[in-house]
Protein backbone atom coordinates (compact mmCIF):
# COMPACT_ATOMS: atom_id res chain seq x y z
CA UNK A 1 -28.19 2.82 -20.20
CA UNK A 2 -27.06 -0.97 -21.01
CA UNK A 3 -24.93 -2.49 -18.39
CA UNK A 4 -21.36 -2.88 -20.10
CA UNK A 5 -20.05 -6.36 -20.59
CA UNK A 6 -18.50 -8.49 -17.70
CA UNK A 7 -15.24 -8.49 -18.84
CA UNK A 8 -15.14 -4.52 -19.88
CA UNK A 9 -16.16 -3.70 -16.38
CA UNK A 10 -12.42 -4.38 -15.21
CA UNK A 11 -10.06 -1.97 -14.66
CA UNK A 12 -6.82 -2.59 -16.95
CA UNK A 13 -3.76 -4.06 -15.72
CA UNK A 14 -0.31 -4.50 -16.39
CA UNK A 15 1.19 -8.30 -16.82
CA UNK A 16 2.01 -9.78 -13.43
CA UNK A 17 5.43 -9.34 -13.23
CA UNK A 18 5.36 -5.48 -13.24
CA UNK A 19 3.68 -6.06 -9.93
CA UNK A 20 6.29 -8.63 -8.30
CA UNK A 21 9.92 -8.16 -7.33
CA UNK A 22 10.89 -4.75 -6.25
CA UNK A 23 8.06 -3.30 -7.60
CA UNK A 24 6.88 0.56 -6.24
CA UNK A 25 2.83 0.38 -6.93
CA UNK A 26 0.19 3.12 -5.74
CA UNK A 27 -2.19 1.31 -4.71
CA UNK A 28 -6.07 2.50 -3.99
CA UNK A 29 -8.61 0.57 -2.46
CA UNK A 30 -12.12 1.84 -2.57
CA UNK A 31 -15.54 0.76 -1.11
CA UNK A 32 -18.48 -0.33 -2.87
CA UNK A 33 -20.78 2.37 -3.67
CA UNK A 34 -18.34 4.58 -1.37
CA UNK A 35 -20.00 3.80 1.43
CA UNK A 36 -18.44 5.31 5.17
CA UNK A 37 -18.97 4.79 8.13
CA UNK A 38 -16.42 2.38 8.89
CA UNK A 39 -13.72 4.22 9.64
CA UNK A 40 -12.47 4.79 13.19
CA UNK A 41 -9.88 3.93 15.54
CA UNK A 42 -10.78 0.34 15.70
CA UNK A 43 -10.59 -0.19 12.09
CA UNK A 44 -7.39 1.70 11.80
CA UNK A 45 -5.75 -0.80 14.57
CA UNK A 46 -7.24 -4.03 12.42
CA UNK A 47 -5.84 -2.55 9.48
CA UNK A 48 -2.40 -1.99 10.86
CA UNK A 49 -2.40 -6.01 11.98
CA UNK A 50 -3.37 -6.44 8.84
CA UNK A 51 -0.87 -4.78 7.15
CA UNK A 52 1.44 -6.18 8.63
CA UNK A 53 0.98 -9.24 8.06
CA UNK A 54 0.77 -8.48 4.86
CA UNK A 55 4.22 -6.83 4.31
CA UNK A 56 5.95 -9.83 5.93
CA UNK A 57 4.41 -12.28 4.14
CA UNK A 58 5.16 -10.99 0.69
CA UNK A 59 8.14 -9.12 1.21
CA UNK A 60 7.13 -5.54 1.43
CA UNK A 61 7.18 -2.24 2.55
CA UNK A 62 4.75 0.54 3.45
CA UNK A 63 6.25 3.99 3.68
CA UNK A 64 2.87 5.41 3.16
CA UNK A 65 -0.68 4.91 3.96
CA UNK A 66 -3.62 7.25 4.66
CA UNK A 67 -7.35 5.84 5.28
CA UNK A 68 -10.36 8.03 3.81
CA UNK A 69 -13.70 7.33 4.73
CA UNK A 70 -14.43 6.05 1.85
CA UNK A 71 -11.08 4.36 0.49
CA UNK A 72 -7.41 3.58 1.10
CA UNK A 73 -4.12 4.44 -0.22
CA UNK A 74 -1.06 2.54 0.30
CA UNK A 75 2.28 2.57 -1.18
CA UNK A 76 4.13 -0.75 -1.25
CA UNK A 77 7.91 -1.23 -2.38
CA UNK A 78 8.60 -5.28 -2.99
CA UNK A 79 12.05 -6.30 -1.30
CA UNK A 80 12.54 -9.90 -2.46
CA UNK A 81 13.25 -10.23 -6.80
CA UNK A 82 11.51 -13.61 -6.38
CA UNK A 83 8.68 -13.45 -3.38
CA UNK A 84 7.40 -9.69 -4.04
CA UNK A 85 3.69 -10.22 -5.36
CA UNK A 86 1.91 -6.91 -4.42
CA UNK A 87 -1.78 -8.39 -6.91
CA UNK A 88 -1.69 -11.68 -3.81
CA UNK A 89 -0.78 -9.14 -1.44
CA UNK A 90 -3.43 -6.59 -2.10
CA UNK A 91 -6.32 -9.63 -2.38
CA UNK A 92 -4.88 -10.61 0.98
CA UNK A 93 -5.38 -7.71 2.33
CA UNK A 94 -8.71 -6.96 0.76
CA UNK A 95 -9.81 -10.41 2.23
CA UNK A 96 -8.65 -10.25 5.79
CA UNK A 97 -10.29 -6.74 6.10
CA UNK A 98 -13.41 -7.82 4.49
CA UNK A 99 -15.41 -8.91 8.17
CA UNK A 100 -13.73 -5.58 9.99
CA UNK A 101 -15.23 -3.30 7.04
CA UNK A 102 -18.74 -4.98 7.10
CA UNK A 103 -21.63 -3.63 6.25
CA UNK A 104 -19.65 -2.33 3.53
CA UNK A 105 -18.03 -3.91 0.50
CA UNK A 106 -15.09 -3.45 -1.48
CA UNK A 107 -15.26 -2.04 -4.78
CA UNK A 108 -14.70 -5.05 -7.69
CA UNK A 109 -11.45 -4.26 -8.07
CA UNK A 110 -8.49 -1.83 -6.31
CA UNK A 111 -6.82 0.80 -8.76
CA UNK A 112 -3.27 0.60 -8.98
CA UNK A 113 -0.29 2.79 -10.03
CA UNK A 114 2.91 1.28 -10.97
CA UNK A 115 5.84 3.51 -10.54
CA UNK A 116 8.15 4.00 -13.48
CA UNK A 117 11.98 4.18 -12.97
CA UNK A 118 11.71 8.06 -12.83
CA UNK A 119 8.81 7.80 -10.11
CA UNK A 120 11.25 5.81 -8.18
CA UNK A 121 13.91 8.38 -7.88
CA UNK A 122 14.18 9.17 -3.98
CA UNK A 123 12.87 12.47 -4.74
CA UNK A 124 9.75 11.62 -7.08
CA UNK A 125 8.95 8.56 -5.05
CA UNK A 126 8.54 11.20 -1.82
CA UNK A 127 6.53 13.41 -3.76
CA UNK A 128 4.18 10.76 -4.31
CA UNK A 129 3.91 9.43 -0.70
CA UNK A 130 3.33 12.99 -0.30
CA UNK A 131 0.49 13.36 -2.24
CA UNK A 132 -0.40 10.25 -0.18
CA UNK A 133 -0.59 11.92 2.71
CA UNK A 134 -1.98 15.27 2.09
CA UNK A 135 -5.27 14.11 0.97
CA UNK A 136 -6.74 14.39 4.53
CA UNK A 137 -5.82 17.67 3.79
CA UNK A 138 -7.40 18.19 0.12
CA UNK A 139 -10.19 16.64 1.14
CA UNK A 140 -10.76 18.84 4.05
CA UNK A 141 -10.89 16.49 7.15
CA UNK A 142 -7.59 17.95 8.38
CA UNK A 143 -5.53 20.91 8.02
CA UNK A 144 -2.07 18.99 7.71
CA UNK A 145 -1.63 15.33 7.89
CA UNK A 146 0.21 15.09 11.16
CA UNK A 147 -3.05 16.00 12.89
CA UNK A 148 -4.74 13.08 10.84
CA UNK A 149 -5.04 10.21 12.76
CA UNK A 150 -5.44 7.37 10.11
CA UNK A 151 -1.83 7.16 8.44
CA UNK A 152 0.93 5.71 8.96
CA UNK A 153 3.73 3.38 7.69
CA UNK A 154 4.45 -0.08 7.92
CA UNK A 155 7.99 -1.09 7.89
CA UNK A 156 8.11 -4.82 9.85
CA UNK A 157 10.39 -4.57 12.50
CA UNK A 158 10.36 -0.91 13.20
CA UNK A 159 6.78 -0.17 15.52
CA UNK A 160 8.59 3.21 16.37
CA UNK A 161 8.97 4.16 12.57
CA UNK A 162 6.08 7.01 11.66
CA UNK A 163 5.82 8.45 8.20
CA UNK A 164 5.40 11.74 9.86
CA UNK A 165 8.24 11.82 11.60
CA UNK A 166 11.11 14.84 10.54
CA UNK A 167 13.77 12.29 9.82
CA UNK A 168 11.24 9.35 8.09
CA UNK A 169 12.76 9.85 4.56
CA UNK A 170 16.61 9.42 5.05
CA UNK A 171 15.94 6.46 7.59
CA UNK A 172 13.20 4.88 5.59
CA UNK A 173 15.72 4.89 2.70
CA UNK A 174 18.72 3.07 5.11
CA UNK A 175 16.61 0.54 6.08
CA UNK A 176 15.62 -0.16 2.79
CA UNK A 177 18.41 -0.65 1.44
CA UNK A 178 19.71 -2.69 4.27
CA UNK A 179 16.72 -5.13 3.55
CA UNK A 180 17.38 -4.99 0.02
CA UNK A 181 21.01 -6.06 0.61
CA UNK A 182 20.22 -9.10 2.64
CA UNK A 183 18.29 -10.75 -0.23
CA UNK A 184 20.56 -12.76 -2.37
CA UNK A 185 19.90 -11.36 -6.27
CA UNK A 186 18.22 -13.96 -8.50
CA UNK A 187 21.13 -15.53 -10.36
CA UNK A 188 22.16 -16.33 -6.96
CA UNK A 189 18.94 -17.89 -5.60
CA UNK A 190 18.81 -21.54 -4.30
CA UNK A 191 14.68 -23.14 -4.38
CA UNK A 192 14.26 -25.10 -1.35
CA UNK A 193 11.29 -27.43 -3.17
């Protein structure tokens, strides 16, 4: 079978701006080929730095994240209308991981999910953390994903927080919109330049 051209190899993508601001994307990160055998407790505690990192420097949240052997999901909410940008984000993240998930690869390109208004609803946006979180479970490694040892959530300034814990949603949701208060709406915004 012919090899398809270059630039029909990519996945499709939304214009930029869908994934800045206060933007709710799925995100998925998968390895080349699928290859495993990188995932353990080491990774998961490079990939939390990571993460980290990466929330604070663009402005983001992680209520959700669950590492498969052979791929990632995260869910990332952008706080800041003008510093949000989950595409530089993600690439950091892909980057910084890159020497901790050696031999392996990352696939060409992650696959992303923006979430519409509707997804974003407190309700539908736990339903799809949810789903997040029970593949462990669908996949068989688990039999519920508290037992599953490589999830989590990433909320800077909150090392306690776990996405697994019986109260996450309603304080997820204050702190959230605590953060999102703090952040002076665009018409507002002064550039320091």
């Amino acid at each position: 079978m012919p090899s398809l051209p270059r630039a029909s190899r990519h996945l499709p993508r939304l214009p930029p701006e869908f994934y800045r601001g206060n933007a709710f994307v799925h995100w998925t990160l998968t390895t080349e080929k699928r290859a495993t055998g990188w995932l353990n407790q080491d990774f998961h505690h490079h990939w939390q730095h990571i993460l980290i990192h990466a929330c604070s420097r663009y402005t983001l949240l992680c209520p959700a994240y669950v590492l498969m052997p052979d791929h990632m999901h995260l869910l990332w909410l952008g706080l800041n209308p003008r510093g949000s940008d989950q595409r530089s984000a993600v690439s950091f993240l892909r980057k910084q991981l890159r020497t901790a998930l050696h031999p392996a690869g990352w696939q060409h390109q992650p696959h992303d999910n923006v979430l519409r208004d509707t997804d974003q609803e407190q309700g539908a946006f736990q339903r799809v953390a949810q789903y997040i979180l029970e593949n462990p479970v669908r996949k068989g490694l688990t039999g519920s994903p508290v037992e599953y040892r490589y999830l989590g959530c990433c909320v800077p300034g909150y090392p306690d927080l776990h996405v697994t814990q019986s109260e996450f949603w309603p304080l997820f949701w204050r702190i959230y919109n605590r953060l999102i208060e703090r952040i002076p709406p665009l018409a507002h915004a002064r550039s320091y330049e």
